[in-house]
Protein backbone atom coordinates (compact mmCIF):
# COMPACT_ATOMS: atom_id res chain seq x y z
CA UNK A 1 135.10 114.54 56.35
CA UNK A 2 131.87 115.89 55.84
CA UNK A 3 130.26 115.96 52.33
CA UNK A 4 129.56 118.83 50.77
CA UNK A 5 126.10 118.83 48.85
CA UNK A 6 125.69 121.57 45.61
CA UNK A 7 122.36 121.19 44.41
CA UNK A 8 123.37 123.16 40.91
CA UNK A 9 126.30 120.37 40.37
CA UNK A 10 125.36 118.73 37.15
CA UNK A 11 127.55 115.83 36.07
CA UNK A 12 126.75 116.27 32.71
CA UNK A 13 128.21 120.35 33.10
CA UNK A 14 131.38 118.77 34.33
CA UNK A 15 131.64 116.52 31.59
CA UNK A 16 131.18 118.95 28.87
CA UNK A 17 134.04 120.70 30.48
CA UNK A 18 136.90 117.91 29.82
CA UNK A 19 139.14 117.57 27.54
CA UNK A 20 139.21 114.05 25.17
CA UNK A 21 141.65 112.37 23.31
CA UNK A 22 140.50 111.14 20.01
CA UNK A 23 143.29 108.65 19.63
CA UNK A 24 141.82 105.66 20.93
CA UNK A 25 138.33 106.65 20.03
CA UNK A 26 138.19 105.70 16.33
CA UNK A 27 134.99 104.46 15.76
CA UNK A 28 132.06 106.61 14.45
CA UNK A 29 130.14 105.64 17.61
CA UNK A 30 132.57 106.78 20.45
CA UNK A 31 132.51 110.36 18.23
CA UNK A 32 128.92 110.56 18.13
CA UNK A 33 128.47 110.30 22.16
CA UNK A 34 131.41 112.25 22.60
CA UNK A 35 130.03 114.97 20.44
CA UNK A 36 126.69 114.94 22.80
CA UNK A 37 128.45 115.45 25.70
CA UNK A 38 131.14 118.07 25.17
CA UNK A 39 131.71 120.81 21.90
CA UNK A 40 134.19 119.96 19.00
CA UNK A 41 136.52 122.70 21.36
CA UNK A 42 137.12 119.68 23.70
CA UNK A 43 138.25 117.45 21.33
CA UNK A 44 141.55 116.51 20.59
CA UNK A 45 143.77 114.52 18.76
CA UNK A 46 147.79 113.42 19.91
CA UNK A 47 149.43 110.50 19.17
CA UNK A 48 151.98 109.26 20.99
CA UNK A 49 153.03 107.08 17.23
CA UNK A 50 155.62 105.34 16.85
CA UNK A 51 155.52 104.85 20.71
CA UNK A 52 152.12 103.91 21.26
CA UNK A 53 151.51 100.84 19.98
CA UNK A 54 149.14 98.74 17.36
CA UNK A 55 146.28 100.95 17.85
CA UNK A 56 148.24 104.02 17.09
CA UNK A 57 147.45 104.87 13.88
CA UNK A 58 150.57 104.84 11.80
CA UNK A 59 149.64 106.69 8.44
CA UNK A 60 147.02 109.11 6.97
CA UNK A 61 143.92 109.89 8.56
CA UNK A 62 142.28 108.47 11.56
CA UNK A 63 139.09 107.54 9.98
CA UNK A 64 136.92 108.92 12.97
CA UNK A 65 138.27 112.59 11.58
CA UNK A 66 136.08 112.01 8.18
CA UNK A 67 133.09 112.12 10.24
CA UNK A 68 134.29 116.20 11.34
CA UNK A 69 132.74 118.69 9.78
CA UNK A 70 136.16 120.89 8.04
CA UNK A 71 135.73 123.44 10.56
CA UNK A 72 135.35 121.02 13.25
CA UNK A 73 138.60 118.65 11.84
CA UNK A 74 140.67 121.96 12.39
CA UNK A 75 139.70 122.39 15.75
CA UNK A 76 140.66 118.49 16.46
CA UNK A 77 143.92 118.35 14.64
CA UNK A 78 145.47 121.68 15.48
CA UNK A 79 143.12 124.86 17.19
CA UNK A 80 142.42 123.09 20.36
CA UNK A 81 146.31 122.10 21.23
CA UNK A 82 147.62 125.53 20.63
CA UNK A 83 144.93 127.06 22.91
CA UNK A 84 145.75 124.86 25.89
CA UNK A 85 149.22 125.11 25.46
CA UNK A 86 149.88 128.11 23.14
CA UNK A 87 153.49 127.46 22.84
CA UNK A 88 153.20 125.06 20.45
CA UNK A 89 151.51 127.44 18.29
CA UNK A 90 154.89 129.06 17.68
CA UNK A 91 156.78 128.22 14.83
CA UNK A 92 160.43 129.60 14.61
């Protein structure tokens, strides 16, 4: 097939418009480059606990939230989820 060439693809543009999973990203470091590449509105956090396994984190915070600004944490913990799937926003 031929390839098609778009001079105004950037990778970096495509990046920033993913989704990631803060989960399995728990140290300050994976946050930091994450937080270059996309906006605190990509970021999320689900847990798949008690299912997922060791790195799953079992109780209270993940520490890689303390590094959130508040405004930011509430984005990551709750904002982002309901506005990709806004049914879980509903409480009944």
């Amino acid at each position: 097939p031929e390839v098609m060439y778009d001079p105004d693809f950037s990778i970096a543009d495509a990046l920033s418009g993913l989704y990631y999973d803060l989960t399995r990203s728990m140290a300050p470091p994976t946050l930091a480059a994450l937080k270059l590449t996309t906006s605190p509105s990509h970021l999320l956090l689900g847990t798949d606990w008690p299912f997922g396994g060791p790195w799953t984190p079992r109780v209270g915070i993940p520490p890689v939230l303390e590094a959130l600004e508040p405004g930011e944490r509430q984005l990551v913990e709750f904002d982002n989820a309901v506005a990709l799937f806004p049914g879980l926003g509903r409480r009944g």
